[in-house]
N, C-alpha and C. Protein backbone atom coordinates (compact mmCIF):
# COMPACT_ATOMS: atom_id res chain seq x y z
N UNK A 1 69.66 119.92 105.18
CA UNK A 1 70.50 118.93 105.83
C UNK A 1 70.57 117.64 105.03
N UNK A 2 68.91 117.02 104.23
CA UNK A 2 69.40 116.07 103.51
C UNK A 2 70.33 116.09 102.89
N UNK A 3 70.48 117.30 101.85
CA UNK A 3 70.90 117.23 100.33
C UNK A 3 72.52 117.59 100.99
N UNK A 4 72.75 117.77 102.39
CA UNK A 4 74.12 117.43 102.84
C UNK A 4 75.09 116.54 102.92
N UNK A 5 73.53 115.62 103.41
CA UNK A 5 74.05 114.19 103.84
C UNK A 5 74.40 112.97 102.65
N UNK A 6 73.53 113.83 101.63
CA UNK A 6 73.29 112.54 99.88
C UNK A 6 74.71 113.44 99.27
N UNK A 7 75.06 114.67 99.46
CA UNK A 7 76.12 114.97 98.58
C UNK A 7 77.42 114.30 99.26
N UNK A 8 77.82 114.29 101.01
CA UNK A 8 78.52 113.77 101.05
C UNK A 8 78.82 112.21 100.91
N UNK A 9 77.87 111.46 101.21
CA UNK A 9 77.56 109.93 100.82
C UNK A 9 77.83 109.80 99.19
N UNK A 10 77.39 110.85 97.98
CA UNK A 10 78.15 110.44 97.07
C UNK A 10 79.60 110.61 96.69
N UNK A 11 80.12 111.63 97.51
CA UNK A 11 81.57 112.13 97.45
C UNK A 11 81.89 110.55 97.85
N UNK A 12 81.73 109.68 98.91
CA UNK A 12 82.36 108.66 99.51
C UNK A 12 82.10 107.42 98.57
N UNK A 13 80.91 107.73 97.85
CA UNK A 13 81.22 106.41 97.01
C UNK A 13 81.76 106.83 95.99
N UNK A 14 81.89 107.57 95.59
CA UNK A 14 82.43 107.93 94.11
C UNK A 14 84.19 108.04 94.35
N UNK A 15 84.72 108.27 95.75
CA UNK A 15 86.34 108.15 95.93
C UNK A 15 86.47 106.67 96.24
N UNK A 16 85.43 105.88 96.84
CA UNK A 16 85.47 104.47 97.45
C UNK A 16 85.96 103.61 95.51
N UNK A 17 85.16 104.54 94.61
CA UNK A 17 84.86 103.66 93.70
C UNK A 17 86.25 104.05 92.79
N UNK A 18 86.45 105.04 92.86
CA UNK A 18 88.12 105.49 92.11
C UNK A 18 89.12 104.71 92.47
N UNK A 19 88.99 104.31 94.22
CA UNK A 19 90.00 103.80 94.42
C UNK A 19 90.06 101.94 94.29
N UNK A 20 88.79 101.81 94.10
CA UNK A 20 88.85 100.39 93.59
C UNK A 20 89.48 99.98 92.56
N UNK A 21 89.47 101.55 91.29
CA UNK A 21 89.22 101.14 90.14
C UNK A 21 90.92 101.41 89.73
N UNK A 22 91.46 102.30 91.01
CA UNK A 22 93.11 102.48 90.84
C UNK A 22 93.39 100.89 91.18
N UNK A 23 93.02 100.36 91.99
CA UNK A 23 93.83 99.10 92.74
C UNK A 23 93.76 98.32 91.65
N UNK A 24 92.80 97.80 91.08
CA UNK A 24 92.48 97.28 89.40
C UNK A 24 93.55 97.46 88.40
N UNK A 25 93.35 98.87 88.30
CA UNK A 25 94.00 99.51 87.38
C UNK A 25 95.69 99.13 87.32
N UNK A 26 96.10 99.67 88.53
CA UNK A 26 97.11 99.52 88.82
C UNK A 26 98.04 98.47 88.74
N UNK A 27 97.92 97.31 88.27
CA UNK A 27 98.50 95.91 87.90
C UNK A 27 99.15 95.95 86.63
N UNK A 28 98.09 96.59 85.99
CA UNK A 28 98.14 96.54 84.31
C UNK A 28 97.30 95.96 83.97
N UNK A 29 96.90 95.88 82.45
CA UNK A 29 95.69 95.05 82.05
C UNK A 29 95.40 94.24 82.38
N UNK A 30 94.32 93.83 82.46
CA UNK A 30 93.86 92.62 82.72
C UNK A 30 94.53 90.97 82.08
N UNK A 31 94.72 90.22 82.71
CA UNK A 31 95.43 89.30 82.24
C UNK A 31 94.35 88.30 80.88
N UNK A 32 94.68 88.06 79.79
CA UNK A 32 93.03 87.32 78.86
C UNK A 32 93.99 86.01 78.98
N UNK A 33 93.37 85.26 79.54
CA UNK A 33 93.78 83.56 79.56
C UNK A 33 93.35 83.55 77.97
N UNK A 34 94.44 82.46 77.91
CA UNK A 34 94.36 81.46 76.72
C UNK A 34 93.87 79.79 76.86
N UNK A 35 93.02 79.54 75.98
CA UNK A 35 92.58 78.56 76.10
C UNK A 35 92.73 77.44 74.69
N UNK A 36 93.74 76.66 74.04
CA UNK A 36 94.23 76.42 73.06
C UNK A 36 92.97 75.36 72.49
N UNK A 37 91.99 76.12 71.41
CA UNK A 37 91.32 75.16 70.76
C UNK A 37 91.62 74.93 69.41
N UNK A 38 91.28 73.84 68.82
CA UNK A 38 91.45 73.64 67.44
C UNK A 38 90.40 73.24 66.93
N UNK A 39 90.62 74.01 65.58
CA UNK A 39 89.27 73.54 64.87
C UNK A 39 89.52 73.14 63.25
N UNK A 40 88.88 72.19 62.72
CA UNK A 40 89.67 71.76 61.00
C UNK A 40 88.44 72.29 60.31
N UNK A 41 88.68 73.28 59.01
CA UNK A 41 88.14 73.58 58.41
C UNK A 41 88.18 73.43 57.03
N UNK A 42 87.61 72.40 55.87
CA UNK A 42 87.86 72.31 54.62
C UNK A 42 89.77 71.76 54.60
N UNK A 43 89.74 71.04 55.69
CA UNK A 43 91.21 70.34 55.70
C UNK A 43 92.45 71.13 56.28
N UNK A 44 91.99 72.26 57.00
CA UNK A 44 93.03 73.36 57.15
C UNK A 44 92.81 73.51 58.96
N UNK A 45 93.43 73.40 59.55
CA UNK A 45 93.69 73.22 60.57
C UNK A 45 93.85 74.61 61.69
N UNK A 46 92.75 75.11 62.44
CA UNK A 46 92.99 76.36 62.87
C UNK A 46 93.73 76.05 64.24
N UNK A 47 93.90 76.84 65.12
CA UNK A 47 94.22 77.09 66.25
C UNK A 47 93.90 78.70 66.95
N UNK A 48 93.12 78.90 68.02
CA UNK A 48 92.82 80.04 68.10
C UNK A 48 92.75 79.92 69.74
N UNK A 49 93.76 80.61 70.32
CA UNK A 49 93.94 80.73 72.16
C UNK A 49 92.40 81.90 72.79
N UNK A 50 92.59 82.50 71.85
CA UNK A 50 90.79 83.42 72.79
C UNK A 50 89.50 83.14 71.57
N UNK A 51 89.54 82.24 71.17
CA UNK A 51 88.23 81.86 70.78
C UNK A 51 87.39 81.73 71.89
N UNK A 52 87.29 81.12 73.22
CA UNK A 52 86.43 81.53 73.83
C UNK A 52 85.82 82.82 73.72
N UNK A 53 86.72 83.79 73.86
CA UNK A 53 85.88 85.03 73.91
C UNK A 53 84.44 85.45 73.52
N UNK A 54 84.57 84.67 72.16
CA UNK A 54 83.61 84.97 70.98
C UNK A 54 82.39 83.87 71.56
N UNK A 55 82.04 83.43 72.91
CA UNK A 55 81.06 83.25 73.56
C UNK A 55 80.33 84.10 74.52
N UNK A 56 79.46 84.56 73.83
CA UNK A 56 78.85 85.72 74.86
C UNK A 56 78.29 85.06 75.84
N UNK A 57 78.07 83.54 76.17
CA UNK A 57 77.12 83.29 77.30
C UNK A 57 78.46 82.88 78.48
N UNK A 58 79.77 83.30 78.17
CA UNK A 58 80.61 82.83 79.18
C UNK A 58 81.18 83.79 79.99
N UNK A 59 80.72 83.28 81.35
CA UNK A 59 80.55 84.55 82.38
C UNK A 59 81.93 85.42 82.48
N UNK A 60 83.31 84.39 82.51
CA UNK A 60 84.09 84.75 82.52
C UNK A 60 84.92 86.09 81.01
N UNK A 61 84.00 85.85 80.28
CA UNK A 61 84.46 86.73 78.95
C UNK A 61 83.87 88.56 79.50
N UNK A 62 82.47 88.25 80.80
CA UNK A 62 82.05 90.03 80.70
C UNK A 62 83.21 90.11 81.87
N UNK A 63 83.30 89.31 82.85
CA UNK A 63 84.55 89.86 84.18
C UNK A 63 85.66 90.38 83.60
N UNK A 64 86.21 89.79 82.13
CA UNK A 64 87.58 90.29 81.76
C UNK A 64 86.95 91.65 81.10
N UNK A 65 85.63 91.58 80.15
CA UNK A 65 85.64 93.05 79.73
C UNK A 65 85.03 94.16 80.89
N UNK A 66 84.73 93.80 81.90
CA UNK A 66 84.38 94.56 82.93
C UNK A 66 85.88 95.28 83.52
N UNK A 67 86.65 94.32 83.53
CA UNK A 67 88.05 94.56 83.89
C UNK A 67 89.10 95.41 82.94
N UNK A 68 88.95 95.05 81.83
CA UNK A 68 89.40 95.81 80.33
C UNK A 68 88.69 97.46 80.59
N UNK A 69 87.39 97.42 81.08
CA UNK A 69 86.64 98.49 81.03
C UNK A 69 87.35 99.68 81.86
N UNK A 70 87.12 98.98 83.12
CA UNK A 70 88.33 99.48 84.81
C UNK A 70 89.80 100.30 84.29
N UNK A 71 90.14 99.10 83.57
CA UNK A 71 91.83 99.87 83.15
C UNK A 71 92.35 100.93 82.51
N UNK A 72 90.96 100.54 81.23
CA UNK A 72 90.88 101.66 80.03
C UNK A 72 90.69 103.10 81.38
N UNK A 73 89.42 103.41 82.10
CA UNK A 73 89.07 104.56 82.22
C UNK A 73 90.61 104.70 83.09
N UNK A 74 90.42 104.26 83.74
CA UNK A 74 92.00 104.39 84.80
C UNK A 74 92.96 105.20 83.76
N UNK A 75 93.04 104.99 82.93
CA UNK A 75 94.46 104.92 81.81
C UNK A 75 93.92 106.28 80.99
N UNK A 76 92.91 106.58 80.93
CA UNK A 76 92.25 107.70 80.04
C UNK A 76 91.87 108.71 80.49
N UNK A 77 91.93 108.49 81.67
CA UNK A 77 91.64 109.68 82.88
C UNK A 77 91.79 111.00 82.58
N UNK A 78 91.57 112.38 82.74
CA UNK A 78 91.88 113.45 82.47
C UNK A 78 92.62 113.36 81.26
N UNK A 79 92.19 112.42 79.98
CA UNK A 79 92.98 112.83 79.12
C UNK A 79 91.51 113.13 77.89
N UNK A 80 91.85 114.45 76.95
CA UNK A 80 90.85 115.07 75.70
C UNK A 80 90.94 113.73 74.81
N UNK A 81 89.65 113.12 74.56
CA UNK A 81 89.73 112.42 73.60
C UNK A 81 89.39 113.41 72.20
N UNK A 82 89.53 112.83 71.13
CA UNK A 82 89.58 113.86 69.68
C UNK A 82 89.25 112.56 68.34
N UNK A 83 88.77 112.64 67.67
CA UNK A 83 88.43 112.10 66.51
C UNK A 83 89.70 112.60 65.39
């Protein structure tokens, strides 16, 4: 009777969790804000809109790849990957 009750409890999270990951999914990618910084280097003048990214301590950079993560599987679903 346990191993009834744990197989159907994972059937329910594992469709609970598909369908989160459709509602996600389903928008389209994730939106990556731009954030316009500049930086002068040896007199040359950069500009770079997702340089944040390239901060790993910014919480908001794992939510978008958590979200990037969501879309990808959504999008890859039943499909053979191949080298």
């Amino acid at each position: 009777m346990r191993s009834i009750v744990a197989t159907v409890i994972m059937v329910l999270t594992m469709l609970n969790s598909n369908a989160l990951a459709l509602d996600t999914a389903s928008t389209g990618p994730p939106y990556a804000e731009s954030q316009v910084l500049t930086e002068q280097r040896f007199g040359i003048t950069y500009t770079d809109p997702y340089r944040w990214m390239e901060n790993s301590d910014d919480a908001a950079l794992y939510v978008w790849l958590r979200d990037q993560e969501t879309y990808t599987k959504h999008k890859r679903r039943g499909r053979c990957v191949t080298n």
